[in-house]
C-alpha atoms as a PDB file:
ATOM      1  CA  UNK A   1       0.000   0.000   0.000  1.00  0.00           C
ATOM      2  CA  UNK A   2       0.842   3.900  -0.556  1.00  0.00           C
ATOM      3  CA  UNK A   3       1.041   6.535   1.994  1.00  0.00           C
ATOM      4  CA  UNK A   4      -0.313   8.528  -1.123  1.00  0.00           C
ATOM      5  CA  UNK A   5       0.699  12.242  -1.208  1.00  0.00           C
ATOM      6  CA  UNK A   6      -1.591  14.848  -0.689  1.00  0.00           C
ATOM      7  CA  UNK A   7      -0.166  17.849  -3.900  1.00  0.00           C
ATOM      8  CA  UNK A   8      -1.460  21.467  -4.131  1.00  0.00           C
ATOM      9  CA  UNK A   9      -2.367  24.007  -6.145  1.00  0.00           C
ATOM     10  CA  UNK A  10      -0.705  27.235  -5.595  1.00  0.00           C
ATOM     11  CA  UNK A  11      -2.324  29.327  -3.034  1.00  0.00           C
ATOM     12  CA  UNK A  12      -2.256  25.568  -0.960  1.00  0.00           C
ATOM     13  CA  UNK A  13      -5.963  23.996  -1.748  1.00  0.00           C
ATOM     14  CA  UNK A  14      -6.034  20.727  -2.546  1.00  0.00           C
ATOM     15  CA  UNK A  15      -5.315  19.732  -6.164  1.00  0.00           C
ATOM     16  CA  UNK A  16      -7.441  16.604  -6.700  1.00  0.00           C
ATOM     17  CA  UNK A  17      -7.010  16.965 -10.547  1.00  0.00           C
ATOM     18  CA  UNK A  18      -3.370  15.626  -9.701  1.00  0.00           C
ATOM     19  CA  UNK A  19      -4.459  13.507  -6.971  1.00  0.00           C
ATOM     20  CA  UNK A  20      -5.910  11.581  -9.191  1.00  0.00           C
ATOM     21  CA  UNK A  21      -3.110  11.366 -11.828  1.00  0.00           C
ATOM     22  CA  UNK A  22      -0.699   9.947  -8.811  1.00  0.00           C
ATOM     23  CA  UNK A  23      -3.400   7.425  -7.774  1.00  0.00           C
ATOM     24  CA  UNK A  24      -3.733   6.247 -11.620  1.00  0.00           C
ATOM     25  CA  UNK A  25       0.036   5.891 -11.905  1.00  0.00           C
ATOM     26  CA  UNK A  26       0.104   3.973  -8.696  1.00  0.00           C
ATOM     27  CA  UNK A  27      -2.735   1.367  -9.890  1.00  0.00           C
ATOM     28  CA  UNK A  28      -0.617   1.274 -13.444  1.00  0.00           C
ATOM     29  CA  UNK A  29       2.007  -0.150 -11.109  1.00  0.00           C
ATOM     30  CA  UNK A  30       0.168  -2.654  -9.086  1.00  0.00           C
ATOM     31  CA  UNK A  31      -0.233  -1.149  -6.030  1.00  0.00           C
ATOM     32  CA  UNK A  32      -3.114  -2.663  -4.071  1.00  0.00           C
ATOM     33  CA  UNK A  33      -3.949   0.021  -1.451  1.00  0.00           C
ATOM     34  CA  UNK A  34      -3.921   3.762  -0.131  1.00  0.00           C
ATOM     35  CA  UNK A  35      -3.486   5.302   2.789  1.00  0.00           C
ATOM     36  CA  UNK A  36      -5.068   8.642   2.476  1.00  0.00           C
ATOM     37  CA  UNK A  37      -4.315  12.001   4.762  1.00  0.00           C
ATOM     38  CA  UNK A  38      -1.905   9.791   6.685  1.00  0.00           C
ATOM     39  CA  UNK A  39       1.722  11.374   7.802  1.00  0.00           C
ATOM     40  CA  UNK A  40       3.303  11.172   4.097  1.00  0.00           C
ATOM     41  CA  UNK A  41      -0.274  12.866   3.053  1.00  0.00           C
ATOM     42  CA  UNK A  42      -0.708  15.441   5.742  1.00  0.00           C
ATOM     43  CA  UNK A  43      -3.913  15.054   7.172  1.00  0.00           C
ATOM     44  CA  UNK A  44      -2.610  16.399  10.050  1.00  0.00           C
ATOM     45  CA  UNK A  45      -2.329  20.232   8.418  1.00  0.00           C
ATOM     46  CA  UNK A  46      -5.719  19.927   6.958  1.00  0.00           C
ATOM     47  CA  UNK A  47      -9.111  20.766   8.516  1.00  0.00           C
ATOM     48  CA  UNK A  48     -11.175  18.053   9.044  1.00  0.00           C
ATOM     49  CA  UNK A  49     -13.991  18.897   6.165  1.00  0.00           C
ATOM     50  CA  UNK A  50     -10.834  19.116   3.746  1.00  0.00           C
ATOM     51  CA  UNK A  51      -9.321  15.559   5.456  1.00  0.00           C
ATOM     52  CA  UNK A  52     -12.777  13.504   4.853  1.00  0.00           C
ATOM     53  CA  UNK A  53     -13.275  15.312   1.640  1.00  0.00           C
ATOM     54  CA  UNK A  54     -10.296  13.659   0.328  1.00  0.00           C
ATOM     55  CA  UNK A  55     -10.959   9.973   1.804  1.00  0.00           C
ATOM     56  CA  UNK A  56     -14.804  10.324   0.728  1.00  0.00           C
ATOM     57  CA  UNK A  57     -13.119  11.509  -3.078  1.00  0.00           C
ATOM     58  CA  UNK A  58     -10.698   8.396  -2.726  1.00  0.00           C
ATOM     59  CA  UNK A  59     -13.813   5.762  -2.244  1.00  0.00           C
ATOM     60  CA  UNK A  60     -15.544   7.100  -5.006  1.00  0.00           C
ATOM     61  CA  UNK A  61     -12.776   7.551  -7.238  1.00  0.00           C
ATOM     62  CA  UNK A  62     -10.832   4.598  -6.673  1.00  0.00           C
ATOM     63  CA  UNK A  63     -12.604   2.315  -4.222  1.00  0.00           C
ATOM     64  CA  UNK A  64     -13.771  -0.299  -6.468  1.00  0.00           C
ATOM     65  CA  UNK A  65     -10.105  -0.975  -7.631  1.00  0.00           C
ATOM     66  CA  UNK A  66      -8.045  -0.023  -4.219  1.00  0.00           C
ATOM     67  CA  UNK A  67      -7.987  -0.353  -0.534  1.00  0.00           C
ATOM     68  CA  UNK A  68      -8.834   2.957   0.887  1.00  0.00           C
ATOM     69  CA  UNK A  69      -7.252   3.011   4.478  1.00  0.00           C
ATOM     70  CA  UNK A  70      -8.218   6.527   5.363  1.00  0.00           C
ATOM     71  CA  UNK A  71      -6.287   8.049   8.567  1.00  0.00           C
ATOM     72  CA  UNK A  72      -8.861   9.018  10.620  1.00  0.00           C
ATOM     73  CA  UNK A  73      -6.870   8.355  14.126  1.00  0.00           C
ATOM     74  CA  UNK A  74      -6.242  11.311  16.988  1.00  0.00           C
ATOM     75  CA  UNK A  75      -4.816  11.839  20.369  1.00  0.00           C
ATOM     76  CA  UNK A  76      -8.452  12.865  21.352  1.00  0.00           C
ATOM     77  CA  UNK A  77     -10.089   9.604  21.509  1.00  0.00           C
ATOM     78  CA  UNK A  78     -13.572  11.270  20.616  1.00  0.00           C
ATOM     79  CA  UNK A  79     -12.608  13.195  17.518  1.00  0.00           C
ATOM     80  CA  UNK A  80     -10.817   9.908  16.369  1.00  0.00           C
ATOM     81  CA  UNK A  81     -14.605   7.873  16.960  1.00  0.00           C
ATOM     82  CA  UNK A  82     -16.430  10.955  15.180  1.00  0.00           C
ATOM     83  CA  UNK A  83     -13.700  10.941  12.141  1.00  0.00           C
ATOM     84  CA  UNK A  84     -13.690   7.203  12.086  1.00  0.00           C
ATOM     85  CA  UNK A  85     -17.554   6.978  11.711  1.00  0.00           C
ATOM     86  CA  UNK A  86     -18.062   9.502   8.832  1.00  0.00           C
ATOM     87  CA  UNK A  87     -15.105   7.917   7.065  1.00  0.00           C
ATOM     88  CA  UNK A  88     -17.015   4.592   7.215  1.00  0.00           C
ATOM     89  CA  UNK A  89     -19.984   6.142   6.018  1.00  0.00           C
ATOM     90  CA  UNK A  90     -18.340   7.482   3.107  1.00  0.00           C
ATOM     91  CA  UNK A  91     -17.140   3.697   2.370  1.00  0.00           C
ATOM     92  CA  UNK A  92     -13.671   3.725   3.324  1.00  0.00           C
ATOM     93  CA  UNK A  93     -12.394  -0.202   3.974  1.00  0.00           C
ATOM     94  CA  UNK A  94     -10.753   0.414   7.008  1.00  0.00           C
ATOM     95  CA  UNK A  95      -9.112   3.189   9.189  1.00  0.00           C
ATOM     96  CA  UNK A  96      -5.918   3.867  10.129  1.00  0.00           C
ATOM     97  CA  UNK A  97      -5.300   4.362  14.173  1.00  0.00           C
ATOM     98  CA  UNK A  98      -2.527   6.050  15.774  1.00  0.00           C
ATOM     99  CA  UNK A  99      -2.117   5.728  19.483  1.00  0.00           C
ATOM    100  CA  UNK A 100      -2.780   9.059  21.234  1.00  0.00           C
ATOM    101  CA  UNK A 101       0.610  11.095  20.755  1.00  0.00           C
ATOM    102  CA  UNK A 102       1.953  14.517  22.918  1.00  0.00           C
ATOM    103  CA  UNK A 103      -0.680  13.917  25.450  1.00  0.00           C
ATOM    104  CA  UNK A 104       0.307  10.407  25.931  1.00  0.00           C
ATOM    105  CA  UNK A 105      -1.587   8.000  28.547  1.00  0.00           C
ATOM    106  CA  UNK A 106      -1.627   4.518  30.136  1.00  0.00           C
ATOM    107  CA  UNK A 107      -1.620   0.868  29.249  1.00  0.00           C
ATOM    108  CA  UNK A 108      -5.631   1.132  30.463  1.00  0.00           C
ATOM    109  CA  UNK A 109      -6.191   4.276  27.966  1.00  0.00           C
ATOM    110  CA  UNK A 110      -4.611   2.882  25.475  1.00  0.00           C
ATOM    111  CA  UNK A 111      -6.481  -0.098  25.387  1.00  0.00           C
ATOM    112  CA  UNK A 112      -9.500   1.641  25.906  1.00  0.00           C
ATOM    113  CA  UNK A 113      -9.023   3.795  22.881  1.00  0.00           C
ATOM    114  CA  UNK A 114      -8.141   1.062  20.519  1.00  0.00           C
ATOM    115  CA  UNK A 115     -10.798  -1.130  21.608  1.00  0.00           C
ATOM    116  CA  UNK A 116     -13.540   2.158  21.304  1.00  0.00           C
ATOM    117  CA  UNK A 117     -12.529   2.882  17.816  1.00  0.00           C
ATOM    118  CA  UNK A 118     -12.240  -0.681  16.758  1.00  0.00           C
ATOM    119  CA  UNK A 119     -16.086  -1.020  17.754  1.00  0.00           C
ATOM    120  CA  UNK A 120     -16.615   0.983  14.849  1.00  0.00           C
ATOM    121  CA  UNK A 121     -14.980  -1.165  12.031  1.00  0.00           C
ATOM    122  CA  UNK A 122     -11.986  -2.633  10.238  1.00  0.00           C
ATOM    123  CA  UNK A 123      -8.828  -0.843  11.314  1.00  0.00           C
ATOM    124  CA  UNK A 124      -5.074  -1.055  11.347  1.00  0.00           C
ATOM    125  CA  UNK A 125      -2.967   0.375  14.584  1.00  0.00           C
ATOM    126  CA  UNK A 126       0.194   2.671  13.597  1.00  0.00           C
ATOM    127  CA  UNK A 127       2.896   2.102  15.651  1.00  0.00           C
ATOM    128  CA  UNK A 128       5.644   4.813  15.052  1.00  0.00           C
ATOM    129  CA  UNK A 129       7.142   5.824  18.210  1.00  0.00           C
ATOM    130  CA  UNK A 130       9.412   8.600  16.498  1.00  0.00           C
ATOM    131  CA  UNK A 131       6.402  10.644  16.206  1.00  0.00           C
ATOM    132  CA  UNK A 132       4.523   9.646  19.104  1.00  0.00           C
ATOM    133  CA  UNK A 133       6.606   9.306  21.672  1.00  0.00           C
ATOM    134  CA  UNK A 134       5.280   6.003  22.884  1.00  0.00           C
ATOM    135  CA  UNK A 135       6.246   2.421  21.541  1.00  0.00           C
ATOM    136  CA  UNK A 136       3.009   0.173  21.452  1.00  0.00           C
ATOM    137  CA  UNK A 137       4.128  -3.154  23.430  1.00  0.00           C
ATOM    138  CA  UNK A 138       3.531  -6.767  21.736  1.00  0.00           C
ATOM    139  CA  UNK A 139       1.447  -7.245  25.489  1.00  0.00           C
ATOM    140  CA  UNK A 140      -1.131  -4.403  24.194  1.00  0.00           C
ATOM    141  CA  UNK A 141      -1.397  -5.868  20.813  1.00  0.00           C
ATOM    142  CA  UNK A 142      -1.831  -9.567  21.214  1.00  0.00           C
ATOM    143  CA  UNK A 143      -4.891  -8.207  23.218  1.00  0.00           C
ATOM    144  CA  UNK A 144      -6.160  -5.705  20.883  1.00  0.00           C
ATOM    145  CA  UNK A 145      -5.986  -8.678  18.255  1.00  0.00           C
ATOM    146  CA  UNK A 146      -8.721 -10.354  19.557  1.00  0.00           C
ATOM    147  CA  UNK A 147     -10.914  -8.043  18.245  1.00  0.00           C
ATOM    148  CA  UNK A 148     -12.765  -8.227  15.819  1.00  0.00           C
ATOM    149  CA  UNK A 149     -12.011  -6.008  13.804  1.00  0.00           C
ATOM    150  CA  UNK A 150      -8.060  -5.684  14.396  1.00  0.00           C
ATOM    151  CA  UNK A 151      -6.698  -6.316  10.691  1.00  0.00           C
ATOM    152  CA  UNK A 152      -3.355  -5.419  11.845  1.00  0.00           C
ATOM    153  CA  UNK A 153       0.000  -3.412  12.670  1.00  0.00           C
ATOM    154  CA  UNK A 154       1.860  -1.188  10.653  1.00  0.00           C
ATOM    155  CA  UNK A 155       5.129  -1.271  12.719  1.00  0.00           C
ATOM    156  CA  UNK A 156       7.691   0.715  12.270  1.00  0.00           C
ATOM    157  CA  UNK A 157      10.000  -0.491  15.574  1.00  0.00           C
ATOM    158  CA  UNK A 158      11.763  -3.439  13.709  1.00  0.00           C
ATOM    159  CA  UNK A 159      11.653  -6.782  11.556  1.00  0.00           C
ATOM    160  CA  UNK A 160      11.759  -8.548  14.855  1.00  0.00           C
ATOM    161  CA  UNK A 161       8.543  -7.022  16.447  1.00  0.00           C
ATOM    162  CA  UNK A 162       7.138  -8.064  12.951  1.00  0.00           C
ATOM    163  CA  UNK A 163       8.015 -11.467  12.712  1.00  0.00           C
ATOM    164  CA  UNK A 164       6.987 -12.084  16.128  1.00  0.00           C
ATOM    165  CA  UNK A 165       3.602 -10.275  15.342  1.00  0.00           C
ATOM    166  CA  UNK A 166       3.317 -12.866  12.264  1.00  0.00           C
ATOM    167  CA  UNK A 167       4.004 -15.614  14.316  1.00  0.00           C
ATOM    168  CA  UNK A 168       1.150 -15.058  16.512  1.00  0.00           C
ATOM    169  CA  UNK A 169      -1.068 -14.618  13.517  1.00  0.00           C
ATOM    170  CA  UNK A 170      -1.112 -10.849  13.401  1.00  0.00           C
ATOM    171  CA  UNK A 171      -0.648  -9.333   9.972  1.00  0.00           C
ATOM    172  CA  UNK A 172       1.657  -6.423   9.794  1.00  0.00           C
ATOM    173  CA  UNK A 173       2.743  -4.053   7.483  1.00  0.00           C
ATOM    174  CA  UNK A 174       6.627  -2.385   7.061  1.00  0.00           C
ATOM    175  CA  UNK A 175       6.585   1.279   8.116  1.00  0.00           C
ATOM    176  CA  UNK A 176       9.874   1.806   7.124  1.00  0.00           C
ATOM    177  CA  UNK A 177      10.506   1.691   3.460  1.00  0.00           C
ATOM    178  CA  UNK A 178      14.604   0.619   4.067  1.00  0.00           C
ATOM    179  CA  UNK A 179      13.594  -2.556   6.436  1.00  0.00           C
ATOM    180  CA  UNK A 180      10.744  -3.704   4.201  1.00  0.00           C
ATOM    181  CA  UNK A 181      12.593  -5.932   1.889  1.00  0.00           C
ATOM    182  CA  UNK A 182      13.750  -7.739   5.019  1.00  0.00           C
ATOM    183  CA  UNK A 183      10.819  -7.730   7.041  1.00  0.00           C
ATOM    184  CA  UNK A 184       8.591  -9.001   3.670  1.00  0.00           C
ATOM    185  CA  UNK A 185      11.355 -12.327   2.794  1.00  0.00           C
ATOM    186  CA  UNK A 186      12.828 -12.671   5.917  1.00  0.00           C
ATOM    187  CA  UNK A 187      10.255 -12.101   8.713  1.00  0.00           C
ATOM    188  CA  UNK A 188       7.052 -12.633   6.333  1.00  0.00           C
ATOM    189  CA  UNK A 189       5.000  -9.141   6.935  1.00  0.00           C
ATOM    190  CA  UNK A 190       2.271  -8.402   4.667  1.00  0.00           C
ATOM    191  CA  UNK A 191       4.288  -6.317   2.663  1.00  0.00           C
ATOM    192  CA  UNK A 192       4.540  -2.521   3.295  1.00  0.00           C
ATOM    193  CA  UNK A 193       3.306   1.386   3.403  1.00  0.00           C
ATOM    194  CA  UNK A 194       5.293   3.088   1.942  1.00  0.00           C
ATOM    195  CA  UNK A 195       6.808   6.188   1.202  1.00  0.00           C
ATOM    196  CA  UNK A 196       8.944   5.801  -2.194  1.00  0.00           C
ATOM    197  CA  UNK A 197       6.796   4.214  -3.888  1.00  0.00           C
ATOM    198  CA  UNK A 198       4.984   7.417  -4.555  1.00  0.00           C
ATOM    199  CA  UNK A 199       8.284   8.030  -6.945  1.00  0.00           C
ATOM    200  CA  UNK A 200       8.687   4.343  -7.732  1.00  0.00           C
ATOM    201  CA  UNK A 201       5.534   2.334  -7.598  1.00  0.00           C
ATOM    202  CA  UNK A 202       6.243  -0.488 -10.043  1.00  0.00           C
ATOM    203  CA  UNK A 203       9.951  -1.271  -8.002  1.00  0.00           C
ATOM    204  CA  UNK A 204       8.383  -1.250  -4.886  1.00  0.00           C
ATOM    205  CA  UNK A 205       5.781  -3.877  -6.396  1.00  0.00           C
ATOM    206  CA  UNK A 206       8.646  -5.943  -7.331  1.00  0.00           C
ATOM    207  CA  UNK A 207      10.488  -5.494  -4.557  1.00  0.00           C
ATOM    208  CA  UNK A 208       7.423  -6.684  -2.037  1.00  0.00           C
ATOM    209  CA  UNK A 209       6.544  -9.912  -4.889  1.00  0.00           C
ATOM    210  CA  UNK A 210      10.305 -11.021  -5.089  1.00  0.00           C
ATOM    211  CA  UNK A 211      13.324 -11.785  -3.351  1.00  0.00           C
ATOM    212  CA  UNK A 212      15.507  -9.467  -5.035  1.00  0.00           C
ATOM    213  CA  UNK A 213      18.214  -8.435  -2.536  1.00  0.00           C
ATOM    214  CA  UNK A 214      20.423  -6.262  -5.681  1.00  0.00           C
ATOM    215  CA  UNK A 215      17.037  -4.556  -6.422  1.00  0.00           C
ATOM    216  CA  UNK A 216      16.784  -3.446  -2.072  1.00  0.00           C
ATOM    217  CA  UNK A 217      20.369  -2.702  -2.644  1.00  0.00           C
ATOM    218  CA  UNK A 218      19.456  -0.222  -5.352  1.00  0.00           C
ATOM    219  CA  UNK A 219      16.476   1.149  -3.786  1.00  0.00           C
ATOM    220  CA  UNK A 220      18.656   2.246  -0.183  1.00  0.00           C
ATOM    221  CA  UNK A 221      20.230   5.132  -1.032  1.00  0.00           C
ATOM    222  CA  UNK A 222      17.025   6.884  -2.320  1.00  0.00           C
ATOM    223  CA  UNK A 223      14.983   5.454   0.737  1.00  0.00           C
ATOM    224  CA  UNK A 224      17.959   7.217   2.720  1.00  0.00           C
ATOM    225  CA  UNK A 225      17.643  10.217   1.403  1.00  0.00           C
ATOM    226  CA  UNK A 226      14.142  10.569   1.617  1.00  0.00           C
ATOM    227  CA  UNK A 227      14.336  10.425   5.596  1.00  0.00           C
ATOM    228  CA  UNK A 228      17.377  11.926   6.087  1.00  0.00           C
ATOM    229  CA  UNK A 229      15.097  14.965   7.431  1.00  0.00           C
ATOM    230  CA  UNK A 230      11.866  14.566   8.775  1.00  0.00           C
ATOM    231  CA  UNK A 231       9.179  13.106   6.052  1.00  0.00           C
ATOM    232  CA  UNK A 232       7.635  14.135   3.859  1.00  0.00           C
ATOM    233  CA  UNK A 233       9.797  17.248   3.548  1.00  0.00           C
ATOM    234  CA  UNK A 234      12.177  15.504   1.015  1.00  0.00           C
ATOM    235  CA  UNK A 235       9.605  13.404  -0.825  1.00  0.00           C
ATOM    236  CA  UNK A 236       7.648  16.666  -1.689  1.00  0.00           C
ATOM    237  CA  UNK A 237      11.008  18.322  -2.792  1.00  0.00           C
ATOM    238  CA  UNK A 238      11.714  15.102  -5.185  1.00  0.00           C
ATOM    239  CA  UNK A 239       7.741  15.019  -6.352  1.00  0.00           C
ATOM    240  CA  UNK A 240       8.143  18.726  -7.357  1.00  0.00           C
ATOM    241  CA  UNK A 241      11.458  18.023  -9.163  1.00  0.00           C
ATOM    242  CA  UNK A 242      10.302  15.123 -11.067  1.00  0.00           C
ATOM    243  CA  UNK A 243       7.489  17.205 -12.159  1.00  0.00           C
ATOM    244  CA  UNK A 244       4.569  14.820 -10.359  1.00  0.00           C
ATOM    245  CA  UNK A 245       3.201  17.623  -8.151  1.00  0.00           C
ATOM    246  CA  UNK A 246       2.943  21.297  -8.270  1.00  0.00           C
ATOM    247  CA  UNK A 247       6.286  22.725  -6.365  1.00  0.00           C
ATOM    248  CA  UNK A 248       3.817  23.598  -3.090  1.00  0.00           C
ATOM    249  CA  UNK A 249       4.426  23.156   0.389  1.00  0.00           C
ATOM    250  CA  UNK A 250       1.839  23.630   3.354  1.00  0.00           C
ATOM    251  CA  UNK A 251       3.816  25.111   6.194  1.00  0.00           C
ATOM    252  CA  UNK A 252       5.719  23.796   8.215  1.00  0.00           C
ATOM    253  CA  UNK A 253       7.104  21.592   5.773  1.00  0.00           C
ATOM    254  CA  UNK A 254       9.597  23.352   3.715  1.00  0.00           C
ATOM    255  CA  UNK A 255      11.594  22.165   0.241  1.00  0.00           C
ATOM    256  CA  UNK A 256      15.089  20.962   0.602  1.00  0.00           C
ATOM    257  CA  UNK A 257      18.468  23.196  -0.168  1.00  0.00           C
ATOM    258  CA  UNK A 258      20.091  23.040  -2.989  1.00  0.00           C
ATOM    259  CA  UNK A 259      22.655  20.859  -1.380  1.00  0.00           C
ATOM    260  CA  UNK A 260      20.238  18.502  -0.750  1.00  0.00           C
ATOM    261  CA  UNK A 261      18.205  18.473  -4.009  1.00  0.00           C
ATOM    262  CA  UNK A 262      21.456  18.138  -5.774  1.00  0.00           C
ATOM    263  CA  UNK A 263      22.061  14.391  -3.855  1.00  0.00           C
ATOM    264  CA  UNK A 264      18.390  13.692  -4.482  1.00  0.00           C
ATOM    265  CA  UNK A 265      18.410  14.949  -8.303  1.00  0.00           C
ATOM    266  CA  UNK A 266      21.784  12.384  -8.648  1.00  0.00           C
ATOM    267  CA  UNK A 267      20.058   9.274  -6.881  1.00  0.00           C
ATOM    268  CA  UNK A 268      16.605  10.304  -8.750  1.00  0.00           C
ATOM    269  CA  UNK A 269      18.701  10.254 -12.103  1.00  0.00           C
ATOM    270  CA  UNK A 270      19.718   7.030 -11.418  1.00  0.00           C
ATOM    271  CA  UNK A 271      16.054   5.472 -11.985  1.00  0.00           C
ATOM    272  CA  UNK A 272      14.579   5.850 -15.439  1.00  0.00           C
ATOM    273  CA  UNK A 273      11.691   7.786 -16.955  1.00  0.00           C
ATOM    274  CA  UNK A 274       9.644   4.429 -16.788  1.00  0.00           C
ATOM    275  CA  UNK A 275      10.267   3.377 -13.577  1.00  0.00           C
ATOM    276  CA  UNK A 276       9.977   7.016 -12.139  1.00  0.00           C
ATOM    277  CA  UNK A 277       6.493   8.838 -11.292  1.00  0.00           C
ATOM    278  CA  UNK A 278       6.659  12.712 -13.247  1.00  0.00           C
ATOM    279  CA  UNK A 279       7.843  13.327 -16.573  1.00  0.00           C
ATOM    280  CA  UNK A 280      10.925  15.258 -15.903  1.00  0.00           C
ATOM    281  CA  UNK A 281      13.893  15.662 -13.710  1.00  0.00           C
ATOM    282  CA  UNK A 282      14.626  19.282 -12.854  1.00  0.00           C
ATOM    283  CA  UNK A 283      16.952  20.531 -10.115  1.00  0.00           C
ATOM    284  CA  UNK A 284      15.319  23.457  -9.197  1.00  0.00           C
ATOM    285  CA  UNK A 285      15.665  26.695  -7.733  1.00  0.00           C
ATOM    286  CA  UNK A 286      14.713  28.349  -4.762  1.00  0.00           C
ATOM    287  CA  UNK A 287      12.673  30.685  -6.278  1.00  0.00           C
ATOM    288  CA  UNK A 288      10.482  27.835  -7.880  1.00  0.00           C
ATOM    289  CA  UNK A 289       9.079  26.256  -4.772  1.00  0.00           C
ATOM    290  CA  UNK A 290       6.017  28.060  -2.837  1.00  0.00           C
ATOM    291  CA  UNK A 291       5.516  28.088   0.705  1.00  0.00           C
ATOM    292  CA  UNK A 292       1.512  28.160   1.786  1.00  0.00           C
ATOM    293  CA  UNK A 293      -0.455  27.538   4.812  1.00  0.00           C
END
């Protein structure tokens, strides 16, 4: 699955005309699912009319021919169970739950909050303790999975936690695009959510069906630089440059410098037109990018 990326016009409203065009190229490629308004789409600096506008577009764009995972999680357990609901009533598959970040709680809350907005439907827990501040412990889990309606774990704390997870009958996902390779033919996840393949779908296809360690090889340094600062900061710069999305940014994130877009216009130049999303490799100048809120 894609963490899809959400482009703009300039002036920062959402450009769905090219929303559209990246969803097409990643259903060329064989991608099987989206994850809209999640971290790599910025749901979190939208409103929430503009977030379920874009999973309610995504269902009736694409949902007969992809998995629409919309993000409708929150550290406030009742906007999470108020997003969740109208996203299933617009026909999303399932939801995508983080566990309550900044104004982290206990091993009861958090168990309480899963469980509440697992009532509701189909979802898939986030683990990414970067962000949140709070790794989600196999204990909590293997509890949480017998619900229902628990389809599973995107993990981004290791291949280990994964193959354990898989062990126990838990599907997960990769949420780290450099340990997916390992964690898909070594520790038997699911496959992955990812990042890159919003620049390479069709490799990242390949790389999830096949055990192709030279391709992995060939995909790290990209992967690399694309979290070498906080995402999606350098996968916006590297959309804009290969000419897949307008060159805007909502604020706070911010485009690369030139020192940085020159290693990411090298390691871009080293995939082809084909196997690249955009139809043109430019370096770019300051001047070109615009900064919107």
């Amino acid at each position: 699955m894609t963490a899809i990326k959400t482009p703009y016009k300039s002036g920062g409203e959402i450009d769905l005309d090219c929303y559209d065009e990246l969803v097409t190229e990643q259903m060329r490629n064989g991608v099987e699912g989206l994850i809209v308004c999640g971290t790599t789409g910025e749901g979190h600096l939208m409103d929430w009319e503009e977030h379920l506008m874009l999973i309610a577009h995504s269902v009736n764009r694409f949902g007969d021919e992809l998995v629409i995972v919309g993000n409708t999680g929150s550290n406030n357990t009742r906007e999470a169970l108020k997003a969740t609901r109208y996203g299933f009533a617009f026909g999303m598959d399932a939801s995508l739950q983080i566990n309550p970040y900044y104004g982290k709680t206990s091993e009861k809350g958090l168990r309480e909050h899963f469980n509440r907005v697992l009532d509701l439907g189909p979802a898939i827990i986030y683990n990414v303790s970067s962000r949140t501040g709070q790794d989600l412990q196999p204990e909590l889990i293997e509890s949480l999975a017998e619900h229902s309606n628990l389809v599973g774990v995107k993990e981004c704390s290791g291949n280990e936690r994964m193959g354990y997870y898989e062990s126990k009958g838990i599907a997960c996902w990769s949420g780290n695009d450099d340990q997916c390779f390992e964690g898909r033919h070594r520790n038997q996840s699911h496959g992955v959510i990812s990042v890159i393949a919003n620049l390479l779908p069709g490799l990242m296809r390949k790389l999830m069906d096949e055990d192709n360690s030279e391709l992995n090889q060939r995909l790290q340094p990209l992967m690399a630089w694309l979290f070498h600062v906080p995402s999606p900061n350098a996968l916006n710069t590297a959309m804009a440059m290969t000419g897949a999305a307008p060159p805007v940014f909502r604020l706070p994130y911010a485009p690369l410098d030139s020192n940085a877009r020159q290693e990411g216009f090298q390691l871009l130049n080293a995939f082809s037109d084909d196997e690249r999303v955009g139809n043109t490799l430019k370096l770019m100048d300051d001047s070109d990018f615009e900064l919107s809120c």
